[in-house]
Protein backbone atom coordinates (compact mmCIF):
# COMPACT_ATOMS: atom_id res chain seq x y z
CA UNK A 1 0.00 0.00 0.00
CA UNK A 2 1.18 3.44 -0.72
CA UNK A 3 0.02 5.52 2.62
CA UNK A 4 -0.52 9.33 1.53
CA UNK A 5 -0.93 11.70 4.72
CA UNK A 6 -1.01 15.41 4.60
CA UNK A 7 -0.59 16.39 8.28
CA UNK A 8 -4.13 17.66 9.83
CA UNK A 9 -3.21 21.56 10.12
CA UNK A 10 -4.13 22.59 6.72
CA UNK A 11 -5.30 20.80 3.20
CA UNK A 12 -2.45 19.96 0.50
CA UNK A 13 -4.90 19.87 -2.47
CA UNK A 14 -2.05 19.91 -5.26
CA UNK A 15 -0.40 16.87 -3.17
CA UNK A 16 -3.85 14.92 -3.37
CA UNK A 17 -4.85 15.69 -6.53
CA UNK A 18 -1.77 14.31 -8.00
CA UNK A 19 -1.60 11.37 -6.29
CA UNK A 20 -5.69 10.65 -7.36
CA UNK A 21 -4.79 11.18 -11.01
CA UNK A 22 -1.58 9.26 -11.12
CA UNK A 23 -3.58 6.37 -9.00
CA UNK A 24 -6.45 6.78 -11.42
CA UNK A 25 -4.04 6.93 -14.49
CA UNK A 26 -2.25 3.70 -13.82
CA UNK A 27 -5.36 1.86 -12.16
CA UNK A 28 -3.81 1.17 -9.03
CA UNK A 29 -6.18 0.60 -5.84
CA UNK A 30 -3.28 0.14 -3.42
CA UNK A 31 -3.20 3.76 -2.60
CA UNK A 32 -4.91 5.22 0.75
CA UNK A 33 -4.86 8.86 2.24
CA UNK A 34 -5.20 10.65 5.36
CA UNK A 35 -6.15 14.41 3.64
CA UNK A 36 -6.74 16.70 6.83
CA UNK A 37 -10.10 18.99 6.93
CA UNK A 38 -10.95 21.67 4.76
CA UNK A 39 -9.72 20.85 1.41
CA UNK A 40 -10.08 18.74 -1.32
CA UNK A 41 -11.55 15.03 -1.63
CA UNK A 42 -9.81 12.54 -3.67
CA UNK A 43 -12.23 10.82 -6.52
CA UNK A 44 -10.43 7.95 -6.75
CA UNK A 45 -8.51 6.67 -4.09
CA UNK A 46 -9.60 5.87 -0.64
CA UNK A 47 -9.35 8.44 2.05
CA UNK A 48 -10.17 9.56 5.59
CA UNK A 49 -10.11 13.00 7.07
CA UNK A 50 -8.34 12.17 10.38
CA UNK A 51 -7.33 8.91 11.40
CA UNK A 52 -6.90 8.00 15.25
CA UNK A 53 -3.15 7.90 16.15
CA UNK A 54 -3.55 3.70 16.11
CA UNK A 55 -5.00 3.47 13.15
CA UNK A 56 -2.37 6.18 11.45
CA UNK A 57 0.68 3.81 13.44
CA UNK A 58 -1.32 0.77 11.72
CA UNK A 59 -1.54 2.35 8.18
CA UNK A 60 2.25 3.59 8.39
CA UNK A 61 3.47 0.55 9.52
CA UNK A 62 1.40 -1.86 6.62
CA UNK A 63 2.62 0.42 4.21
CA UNK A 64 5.28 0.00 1.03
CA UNK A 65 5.79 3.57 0.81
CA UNK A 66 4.81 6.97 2.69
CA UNK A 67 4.07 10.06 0.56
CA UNK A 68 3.80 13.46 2.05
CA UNK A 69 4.01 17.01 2.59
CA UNK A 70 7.43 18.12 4.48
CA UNK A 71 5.93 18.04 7.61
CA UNK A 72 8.48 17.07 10.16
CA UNK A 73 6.02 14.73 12.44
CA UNK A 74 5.19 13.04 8.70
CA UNK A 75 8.93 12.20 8.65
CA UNK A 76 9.88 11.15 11.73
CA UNK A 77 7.15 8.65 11.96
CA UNK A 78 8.51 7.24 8.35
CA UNK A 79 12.16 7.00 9.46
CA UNK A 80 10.95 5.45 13.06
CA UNK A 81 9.53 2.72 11.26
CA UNK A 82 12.09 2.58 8.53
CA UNK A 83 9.77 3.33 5.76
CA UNK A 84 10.70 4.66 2.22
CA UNK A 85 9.02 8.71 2.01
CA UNK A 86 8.72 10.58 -0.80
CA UNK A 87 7.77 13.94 0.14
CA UNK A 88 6.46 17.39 -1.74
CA UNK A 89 6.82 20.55 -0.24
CA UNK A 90 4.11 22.98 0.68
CA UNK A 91 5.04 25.88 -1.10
CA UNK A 92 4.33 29.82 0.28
CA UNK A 93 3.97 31.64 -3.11
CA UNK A 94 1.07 29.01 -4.13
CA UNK A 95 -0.72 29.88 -0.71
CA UNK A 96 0.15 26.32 0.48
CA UNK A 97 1.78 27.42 3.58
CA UNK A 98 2.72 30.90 5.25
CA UNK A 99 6.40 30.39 3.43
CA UNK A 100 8.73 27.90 1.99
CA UNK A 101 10.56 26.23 5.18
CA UNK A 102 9.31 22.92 3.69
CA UNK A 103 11.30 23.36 0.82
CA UNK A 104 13.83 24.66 3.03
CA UNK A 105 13.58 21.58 5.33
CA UNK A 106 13.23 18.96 2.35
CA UNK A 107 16.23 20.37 0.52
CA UNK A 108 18.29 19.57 3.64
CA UNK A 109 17.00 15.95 4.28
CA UNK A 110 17.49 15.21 0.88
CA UNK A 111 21.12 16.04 1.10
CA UNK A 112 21.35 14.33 4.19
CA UNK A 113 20.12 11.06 2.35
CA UNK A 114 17.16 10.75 4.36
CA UNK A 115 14.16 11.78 2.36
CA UNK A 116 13.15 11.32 -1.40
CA UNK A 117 11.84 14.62 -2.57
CA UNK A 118 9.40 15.83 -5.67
CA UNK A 119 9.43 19.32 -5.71
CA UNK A 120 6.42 19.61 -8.26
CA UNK A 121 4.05 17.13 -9.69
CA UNK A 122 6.42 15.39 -12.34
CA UNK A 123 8.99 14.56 -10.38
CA UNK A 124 6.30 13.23 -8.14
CA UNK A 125 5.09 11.22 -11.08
CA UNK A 126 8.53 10.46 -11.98
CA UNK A 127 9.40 9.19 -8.24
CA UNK A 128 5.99 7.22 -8.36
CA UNK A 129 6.52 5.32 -11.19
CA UNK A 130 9.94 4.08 -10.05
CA UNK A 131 8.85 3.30 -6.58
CA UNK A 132 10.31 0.08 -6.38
CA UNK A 133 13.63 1.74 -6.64
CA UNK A 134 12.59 4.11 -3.36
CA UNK A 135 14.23 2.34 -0.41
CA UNK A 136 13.91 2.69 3.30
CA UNK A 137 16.50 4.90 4.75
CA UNK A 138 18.19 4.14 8.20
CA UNK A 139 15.80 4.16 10.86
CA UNK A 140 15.58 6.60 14.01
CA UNK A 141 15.84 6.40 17.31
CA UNK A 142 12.16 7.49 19.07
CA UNK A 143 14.18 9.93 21.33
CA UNK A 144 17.21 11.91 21.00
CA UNK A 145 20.87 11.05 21.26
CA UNK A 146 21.85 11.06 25.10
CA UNK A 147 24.73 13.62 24.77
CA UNK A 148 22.24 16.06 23.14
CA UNK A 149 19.67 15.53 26.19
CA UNK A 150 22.41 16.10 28.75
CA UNK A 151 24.39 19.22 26.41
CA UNK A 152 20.10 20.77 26.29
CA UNK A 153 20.22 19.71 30.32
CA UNK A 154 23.34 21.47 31.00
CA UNK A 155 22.62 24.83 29.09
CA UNK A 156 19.10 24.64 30.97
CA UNK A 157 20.47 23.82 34.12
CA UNK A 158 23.16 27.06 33.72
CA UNK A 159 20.44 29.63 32.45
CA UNK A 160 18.18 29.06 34.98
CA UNK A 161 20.96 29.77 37.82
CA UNK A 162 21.38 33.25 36.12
């Protein structure tokens, strides 16, 4: 299954729409997405507005591939459970978000190795039709490294005796 999720702050309507016609296009039914309220409803594929944390852990987990916005909880949850993404930035200039830190924050994932990004609807296409080639990247930890908890600890610990 290829699980689709758009975060549940605000609709990704170019996102969904491309992923219903490319679904529709190559008649695949092995496509499910979780679109967020307010926006857009897919015509093809299967969708829910908001899915209970379970049933999102359930759907993530069952999945071949996540696609996405670059929303940061949408990624961590994909590299937690070792799970190819492929994500597309919300862009600011197409009203999509309030600016472009998504492409900002895909950009640098990418060149870290950790995401696969589309940064418009035919590379999407392009990414989608090679999916088999889209591999899971190293998986995460759930919680940070220990010598960044005690290094946050430490700077706490001194500011607060300021």
């Amino acid at each position: 299954m290829i699980f689709v999720t758009v975060g549940s702050d605000i609709p990704f309507n170019r996102l969904l729409k491309a992923v219903d016609g490319w679904a529709r296009d190559n008649k695949r039914r092995d496509v499910f997405a979780q679109i967020g309220r307010g926006g857009w409803e897919p015509g093809f594929i299967p969708f829910a507005t908001m899915l209970e944390p379970a049933e999102f852990r359930e759907r993530l987990s069952a999945c071949r591939l996540v696609v996405g916005h670059a929303g940061m909880g949408t990624i961590l949850s994909a590299l937690q459970c070792s799970k190819p993404i492929l994500v597309m930035p919300r862009r600011g200039p197409l009203g999509e978000t309030r600016n472009d830190h998504q492409m900002d924050t895909a950009r640098q994932l990418q060149a870290m190795g950790r995401v696969n990004v589309a940064f418009d609807e035919t590379e999407l296409f392009d990414h989608l039709d090679r999916m088999e080639e889209l591999l899971p990247k190293e998986p995460i930890a759930p919680f940070a490294e220990p010598e960044l908890i005690r290094t946050l600890h430490d700077f706490i610990h001194h500011r607060t005796r300021q």
